[in-house]
PDB file of N, CA and C in Angstrom:
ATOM      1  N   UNK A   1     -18.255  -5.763 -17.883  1.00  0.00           N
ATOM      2  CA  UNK A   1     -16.902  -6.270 -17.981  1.00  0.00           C
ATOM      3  C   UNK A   1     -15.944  -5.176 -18.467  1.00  0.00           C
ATOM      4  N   UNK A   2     -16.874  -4.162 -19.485  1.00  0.00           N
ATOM      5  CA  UNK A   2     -15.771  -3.051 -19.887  1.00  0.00           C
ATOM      6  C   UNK A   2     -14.948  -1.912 -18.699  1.00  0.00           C
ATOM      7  N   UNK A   3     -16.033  -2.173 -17.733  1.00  0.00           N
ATOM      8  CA  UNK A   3     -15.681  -1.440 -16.808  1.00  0.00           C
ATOM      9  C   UNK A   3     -14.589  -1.904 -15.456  1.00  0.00           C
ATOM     10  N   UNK A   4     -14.797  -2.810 -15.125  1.00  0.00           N
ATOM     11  CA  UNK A   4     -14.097  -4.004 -14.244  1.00  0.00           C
ATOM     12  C   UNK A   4     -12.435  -3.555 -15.301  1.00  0.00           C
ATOM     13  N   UNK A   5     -12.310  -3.974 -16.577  1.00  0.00           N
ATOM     14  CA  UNK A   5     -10.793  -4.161 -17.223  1.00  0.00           C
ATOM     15  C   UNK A   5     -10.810  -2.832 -17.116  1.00  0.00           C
ATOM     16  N   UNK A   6     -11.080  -1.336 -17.241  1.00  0.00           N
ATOM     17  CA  UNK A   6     -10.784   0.056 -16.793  1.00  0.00           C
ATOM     18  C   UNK A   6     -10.176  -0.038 -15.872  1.00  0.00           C
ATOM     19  N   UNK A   7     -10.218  -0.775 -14.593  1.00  0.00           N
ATOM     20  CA  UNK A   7     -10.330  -0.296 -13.284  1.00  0.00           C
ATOM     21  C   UNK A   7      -8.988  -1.564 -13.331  1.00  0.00           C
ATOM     22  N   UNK A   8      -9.004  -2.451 -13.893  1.00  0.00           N
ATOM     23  CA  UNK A   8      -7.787  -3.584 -13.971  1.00  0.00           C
ATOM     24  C   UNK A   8      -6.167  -2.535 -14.352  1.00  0.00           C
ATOM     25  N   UNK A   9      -7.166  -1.470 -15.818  1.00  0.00           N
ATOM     26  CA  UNK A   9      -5.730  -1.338 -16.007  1.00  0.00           C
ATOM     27  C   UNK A   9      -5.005  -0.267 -14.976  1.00  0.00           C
ATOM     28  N   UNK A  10      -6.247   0.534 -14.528  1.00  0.00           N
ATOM     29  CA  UNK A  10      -5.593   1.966 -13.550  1.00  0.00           C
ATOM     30  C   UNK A  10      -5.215   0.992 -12.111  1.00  0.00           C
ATOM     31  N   UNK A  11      -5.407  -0.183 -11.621  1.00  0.00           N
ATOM     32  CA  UNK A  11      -4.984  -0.232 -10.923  1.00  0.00           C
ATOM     33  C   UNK A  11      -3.266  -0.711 -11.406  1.00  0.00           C
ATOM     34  N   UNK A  12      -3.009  -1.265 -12.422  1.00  0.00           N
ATOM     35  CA  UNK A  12      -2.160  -1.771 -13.449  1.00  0.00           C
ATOM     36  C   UNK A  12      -0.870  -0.421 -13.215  1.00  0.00           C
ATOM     37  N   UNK A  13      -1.752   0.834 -13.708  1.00  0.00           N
ATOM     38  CA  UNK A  13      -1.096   2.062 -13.633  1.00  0.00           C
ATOM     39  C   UNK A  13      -0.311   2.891 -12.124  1.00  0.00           C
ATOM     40  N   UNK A  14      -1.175   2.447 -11.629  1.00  0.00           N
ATOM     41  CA  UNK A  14      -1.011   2.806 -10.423  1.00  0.00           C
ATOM     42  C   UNK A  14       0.028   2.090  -9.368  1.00  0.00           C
ATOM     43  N   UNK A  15       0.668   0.891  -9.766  1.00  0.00           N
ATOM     44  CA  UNK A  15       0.674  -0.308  -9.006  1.00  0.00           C
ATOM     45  C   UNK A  15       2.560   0.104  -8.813  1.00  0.00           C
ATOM     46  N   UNK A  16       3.215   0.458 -10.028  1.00  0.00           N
ATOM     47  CA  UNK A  16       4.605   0.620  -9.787  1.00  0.00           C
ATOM     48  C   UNK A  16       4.610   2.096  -8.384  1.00  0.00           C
ATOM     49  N   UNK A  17       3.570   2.923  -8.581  1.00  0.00           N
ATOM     50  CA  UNK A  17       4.392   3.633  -7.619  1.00  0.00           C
ATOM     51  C   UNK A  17       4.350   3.161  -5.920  1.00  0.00           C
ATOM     52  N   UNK A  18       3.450   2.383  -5.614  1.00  0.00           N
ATOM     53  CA  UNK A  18       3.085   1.694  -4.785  1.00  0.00           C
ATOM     54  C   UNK A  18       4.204   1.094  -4.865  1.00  0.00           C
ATOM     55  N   UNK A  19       4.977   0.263  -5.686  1.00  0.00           N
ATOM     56  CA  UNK A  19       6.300  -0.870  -5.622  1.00  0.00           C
ATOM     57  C   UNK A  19       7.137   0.230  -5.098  1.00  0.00           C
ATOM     58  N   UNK A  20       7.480   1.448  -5.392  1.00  0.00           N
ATOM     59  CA  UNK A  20       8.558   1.911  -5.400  1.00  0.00           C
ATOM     60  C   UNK A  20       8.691   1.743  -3.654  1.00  0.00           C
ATOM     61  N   UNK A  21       7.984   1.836  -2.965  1.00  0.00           N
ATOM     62  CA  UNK A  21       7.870   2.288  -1.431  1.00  0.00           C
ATOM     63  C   UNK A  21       7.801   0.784  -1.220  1.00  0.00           C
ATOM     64  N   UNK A  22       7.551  -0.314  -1.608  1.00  0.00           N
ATOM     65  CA  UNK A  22       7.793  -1.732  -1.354  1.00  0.00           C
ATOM     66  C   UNK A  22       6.364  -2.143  -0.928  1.00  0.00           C
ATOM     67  N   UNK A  23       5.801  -1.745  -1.390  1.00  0.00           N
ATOM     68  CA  UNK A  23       3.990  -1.974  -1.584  1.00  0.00           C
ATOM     69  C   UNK A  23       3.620  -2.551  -2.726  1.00  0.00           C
ATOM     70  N   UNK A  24       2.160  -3.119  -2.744  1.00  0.00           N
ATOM     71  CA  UNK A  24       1.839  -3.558  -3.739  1.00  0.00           C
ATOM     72  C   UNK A  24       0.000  -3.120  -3.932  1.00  0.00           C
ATOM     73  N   UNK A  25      -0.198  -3.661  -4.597  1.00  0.00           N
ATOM     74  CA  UNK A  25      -2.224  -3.685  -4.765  1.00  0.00           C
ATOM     75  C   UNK A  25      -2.730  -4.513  -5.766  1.00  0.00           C
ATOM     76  N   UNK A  26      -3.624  -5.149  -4.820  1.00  0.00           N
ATOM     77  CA  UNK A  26      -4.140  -6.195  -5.841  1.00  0.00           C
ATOM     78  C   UNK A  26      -5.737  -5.578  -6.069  1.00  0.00           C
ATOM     79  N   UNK A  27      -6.385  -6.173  -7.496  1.00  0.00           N
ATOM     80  CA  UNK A  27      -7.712  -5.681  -7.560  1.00  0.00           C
ATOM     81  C   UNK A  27      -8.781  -7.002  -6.907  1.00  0.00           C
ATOM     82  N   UNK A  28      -9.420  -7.125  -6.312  1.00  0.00           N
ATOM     83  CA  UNK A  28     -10.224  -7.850  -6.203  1.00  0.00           C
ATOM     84  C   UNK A  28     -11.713  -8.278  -6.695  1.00  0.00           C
ATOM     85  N   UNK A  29     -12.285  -7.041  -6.391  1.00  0.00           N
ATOM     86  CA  UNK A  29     -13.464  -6.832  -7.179  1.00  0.00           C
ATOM     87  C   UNK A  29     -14.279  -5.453  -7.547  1.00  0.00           C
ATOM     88  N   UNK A  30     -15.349  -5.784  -8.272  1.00  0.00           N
ATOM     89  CA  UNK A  30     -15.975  -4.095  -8.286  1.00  0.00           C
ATOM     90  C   UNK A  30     -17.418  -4.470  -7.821  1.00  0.00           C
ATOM     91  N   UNK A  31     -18.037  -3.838  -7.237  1.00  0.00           N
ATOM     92  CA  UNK A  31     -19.203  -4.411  -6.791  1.00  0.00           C
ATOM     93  C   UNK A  31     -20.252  -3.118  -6.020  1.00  0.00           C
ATOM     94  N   UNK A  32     -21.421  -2.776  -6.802  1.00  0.00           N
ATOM     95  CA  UNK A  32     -21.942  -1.872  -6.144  1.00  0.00           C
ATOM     96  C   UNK A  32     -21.709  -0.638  -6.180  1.00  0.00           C
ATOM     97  N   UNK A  33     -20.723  -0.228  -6.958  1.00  0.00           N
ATOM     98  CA  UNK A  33     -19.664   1.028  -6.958  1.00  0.00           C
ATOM     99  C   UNK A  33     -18.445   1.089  -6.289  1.00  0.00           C
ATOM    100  N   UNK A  34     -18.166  -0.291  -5.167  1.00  0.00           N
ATOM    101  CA  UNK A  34     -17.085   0.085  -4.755  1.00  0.00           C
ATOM    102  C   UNK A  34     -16.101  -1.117  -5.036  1.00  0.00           C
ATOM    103  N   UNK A  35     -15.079  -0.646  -5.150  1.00  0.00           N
ATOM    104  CA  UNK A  35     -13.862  -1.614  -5.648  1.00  0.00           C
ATOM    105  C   UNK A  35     -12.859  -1.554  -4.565  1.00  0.00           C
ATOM    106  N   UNK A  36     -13.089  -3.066  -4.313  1.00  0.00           N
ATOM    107  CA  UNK A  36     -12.156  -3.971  -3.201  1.00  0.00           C
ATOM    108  C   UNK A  36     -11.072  -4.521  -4.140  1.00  0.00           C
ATOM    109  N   UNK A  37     -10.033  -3.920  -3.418  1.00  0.00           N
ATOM    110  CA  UNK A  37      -8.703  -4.164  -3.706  1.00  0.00           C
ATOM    111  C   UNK A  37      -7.747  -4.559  -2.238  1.00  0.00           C
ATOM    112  N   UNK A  38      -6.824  -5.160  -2.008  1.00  0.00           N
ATOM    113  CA  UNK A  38      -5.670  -6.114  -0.859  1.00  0.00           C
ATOM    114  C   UNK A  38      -4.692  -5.187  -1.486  1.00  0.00           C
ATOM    115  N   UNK A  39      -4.372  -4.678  -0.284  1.00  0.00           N
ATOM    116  CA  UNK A  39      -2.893  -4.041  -0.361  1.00  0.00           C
ATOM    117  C   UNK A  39      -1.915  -5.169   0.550  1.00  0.00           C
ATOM    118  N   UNK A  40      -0.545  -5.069  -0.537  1.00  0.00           N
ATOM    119  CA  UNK A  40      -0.132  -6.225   0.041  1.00  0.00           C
ATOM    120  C   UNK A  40       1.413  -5.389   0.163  1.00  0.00           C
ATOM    121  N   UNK A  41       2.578  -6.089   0.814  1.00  0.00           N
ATOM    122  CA  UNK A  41       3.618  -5.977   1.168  1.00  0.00           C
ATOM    123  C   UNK A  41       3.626  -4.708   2.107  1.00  0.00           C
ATOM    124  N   UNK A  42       4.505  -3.609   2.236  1.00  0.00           N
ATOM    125  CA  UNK A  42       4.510  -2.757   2.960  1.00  0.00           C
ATOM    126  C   UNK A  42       3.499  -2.013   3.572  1.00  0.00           C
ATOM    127  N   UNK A  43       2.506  -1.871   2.135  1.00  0.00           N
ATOM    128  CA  UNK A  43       1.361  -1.465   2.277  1.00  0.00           C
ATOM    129  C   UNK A  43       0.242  -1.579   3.461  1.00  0.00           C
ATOM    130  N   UNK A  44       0.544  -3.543   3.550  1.00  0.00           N
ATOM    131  CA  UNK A  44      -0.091  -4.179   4.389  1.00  0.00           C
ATOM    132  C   UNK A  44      -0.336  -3.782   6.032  1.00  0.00           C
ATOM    133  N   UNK A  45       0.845  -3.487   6.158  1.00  0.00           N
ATOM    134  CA  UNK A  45       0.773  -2.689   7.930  1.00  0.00           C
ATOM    135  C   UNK A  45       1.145  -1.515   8.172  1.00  0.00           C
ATOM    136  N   UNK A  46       1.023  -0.503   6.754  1.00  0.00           N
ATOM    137  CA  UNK A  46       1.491   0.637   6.934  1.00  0.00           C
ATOM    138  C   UNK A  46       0.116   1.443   7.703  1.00  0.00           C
ATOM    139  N   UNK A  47       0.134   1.820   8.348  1.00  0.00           N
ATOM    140  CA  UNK A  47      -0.598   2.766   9.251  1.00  0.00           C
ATOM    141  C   UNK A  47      -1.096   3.895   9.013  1.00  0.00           C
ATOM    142  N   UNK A  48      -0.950   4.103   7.666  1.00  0.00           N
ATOM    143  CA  UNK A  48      -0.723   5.298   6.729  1.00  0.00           C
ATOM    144  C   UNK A  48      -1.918   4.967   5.657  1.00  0.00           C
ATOM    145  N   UNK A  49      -2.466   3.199   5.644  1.00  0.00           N
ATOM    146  CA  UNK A  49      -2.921   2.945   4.341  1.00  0.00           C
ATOM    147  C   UNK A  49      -4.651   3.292   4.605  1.00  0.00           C
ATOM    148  N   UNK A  50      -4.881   3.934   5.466  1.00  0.00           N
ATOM    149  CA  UNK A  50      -6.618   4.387   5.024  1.00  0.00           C
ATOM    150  C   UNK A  50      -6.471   5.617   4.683  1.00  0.00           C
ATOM    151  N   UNK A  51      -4.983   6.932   4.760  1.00  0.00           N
ATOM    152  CA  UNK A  51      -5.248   7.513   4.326  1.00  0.00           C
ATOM    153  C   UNK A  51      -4.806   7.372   2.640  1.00  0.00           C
ATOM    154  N   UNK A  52      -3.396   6.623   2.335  1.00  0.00           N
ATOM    155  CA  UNK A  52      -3.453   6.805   0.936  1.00  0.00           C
ATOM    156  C   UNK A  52      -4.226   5.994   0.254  1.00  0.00           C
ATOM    157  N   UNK A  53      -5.596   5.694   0.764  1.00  0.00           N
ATOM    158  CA  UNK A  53      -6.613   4.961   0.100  1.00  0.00           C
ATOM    159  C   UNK A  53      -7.391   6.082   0.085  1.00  0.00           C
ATOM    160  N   UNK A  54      -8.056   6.807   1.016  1.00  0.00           N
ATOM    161  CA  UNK A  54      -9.213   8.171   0.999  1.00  0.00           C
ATOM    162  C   UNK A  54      -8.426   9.319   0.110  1.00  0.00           C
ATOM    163  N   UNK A  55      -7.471   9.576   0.224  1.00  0.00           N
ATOM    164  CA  UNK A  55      -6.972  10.803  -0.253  1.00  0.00           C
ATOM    165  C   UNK A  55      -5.896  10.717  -1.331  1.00  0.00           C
ATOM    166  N   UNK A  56      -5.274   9.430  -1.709  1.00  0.00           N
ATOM    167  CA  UNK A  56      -4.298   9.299  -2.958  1.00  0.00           C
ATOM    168  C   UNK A  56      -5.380   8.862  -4.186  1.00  0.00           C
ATOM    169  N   UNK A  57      -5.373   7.516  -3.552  1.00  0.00           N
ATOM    170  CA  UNK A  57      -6.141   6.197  -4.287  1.00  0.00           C
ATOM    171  C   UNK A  57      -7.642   6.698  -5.155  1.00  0.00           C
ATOM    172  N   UNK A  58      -8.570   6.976  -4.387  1.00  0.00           N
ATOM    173  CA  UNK A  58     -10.046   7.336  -4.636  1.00  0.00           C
ATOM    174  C   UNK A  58     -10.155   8.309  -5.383  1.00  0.00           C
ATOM    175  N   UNK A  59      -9.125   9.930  -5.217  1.00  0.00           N
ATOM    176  CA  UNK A  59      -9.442  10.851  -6.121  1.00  0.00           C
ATOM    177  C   UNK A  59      -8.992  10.066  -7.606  1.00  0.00           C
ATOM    178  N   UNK A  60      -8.019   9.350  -7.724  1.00  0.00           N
ATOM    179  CA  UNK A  60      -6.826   9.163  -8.913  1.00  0.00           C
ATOM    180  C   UNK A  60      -8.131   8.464  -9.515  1.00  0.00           C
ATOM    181  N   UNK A  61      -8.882   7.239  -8.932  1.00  0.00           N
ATOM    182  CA  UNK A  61      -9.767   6.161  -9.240  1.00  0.00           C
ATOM    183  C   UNK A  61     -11.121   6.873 -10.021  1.00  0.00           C
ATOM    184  N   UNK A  62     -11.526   7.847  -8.702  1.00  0.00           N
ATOM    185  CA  UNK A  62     -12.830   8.238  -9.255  1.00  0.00           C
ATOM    186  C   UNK A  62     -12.808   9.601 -10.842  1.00  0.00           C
ATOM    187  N   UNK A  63     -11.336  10.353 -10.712  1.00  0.00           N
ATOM    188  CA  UNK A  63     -11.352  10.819 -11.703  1.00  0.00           C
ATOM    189  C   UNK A  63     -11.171  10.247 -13.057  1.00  0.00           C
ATOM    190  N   UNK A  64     -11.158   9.162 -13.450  1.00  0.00           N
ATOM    191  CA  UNK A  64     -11.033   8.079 -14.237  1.00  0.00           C
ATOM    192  C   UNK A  64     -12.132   7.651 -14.296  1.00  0.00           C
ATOM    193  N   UNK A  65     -13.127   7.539 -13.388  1.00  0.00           N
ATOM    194  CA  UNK A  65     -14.276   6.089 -13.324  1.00  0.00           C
ATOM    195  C   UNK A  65     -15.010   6.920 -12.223  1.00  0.00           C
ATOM    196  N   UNK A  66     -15.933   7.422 -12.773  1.00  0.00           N
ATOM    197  CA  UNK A  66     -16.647   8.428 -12.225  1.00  0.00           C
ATOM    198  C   UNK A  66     -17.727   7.438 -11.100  1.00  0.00           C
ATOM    199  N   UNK A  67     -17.894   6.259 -11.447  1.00  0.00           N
ATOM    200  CA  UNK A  67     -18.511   5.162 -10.921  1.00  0.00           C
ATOM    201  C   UNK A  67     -18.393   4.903  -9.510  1.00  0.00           C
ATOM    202  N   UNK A  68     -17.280   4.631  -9.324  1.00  0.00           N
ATOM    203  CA  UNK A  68     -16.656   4.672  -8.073  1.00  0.00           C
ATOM    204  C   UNK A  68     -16.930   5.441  -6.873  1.00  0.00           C
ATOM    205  N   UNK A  69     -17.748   4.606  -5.942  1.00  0.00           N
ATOM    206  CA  UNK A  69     -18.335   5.137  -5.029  1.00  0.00           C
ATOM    207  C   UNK A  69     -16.539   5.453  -3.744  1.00  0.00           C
ATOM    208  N   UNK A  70     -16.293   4.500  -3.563  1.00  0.00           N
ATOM    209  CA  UNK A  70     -15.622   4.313  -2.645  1.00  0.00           C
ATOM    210  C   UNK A  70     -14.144   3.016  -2.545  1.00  0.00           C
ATOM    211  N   UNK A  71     -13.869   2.804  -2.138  1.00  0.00           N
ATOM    212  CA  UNK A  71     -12.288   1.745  -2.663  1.00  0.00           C
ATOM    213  C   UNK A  71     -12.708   1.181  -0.583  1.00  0.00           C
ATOM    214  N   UNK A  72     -12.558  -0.159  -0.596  1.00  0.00           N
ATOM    215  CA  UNK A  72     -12.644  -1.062   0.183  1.00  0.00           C
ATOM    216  C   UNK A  72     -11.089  -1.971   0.295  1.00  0.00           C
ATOM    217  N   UNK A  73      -9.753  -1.623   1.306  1.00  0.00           N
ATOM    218  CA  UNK A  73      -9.381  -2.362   1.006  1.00  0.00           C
ATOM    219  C   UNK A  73      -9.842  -3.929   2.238  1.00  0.00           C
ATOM    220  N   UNK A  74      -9.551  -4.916   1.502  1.00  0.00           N
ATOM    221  CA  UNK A  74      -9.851  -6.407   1.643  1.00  0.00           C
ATOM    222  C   UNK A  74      -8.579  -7.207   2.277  1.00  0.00           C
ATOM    223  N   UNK A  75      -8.274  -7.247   4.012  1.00  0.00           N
ATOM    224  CA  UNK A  75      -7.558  -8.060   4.419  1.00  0.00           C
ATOM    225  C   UNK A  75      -7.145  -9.608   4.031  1.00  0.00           C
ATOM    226  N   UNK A  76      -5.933  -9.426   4.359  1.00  0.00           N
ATOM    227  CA  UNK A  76      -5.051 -10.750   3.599  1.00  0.00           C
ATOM    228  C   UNK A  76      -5.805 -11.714   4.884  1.00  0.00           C
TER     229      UNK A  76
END
């Protein structure tokens, strides 16, 4: 559970700059090493969002939470 609220708050941290562009991110779960999170609003059909998931999201995640295999996002 200590680890799951880590990953609550960096997504917590992470979540305004995502607003600024009219995006959002929700956490869903952690499971296995990888944490499924729903990108929602702009995010949602941006065409752009597997890369700022592989190359924004995952480094920011895994340098924090070394755990972290991989980030799954989870359609609305």
């Amino acid at each position: 559970m200590e680890l799951e609220n880590k990953i609550k708050d960096l997504v917590e941290t992470i979540r305004p700059y995502l607003n600024m562009d009219g995006g959002d991110i929700e956490f869903v779960k952690f499971e296995k090493g990888y944490l499924y999170v729903k990108l929602t609003g702009n995010c949602m059909n941006c065409l752009g969002q597997d890369s700022t998931i592989n190359e924004s999201l995952l480094p920011m995640f895994q340098e924090e939470i070394p755990e972290i295999k991989g980030i799954i996002n989870v359609p609305i």
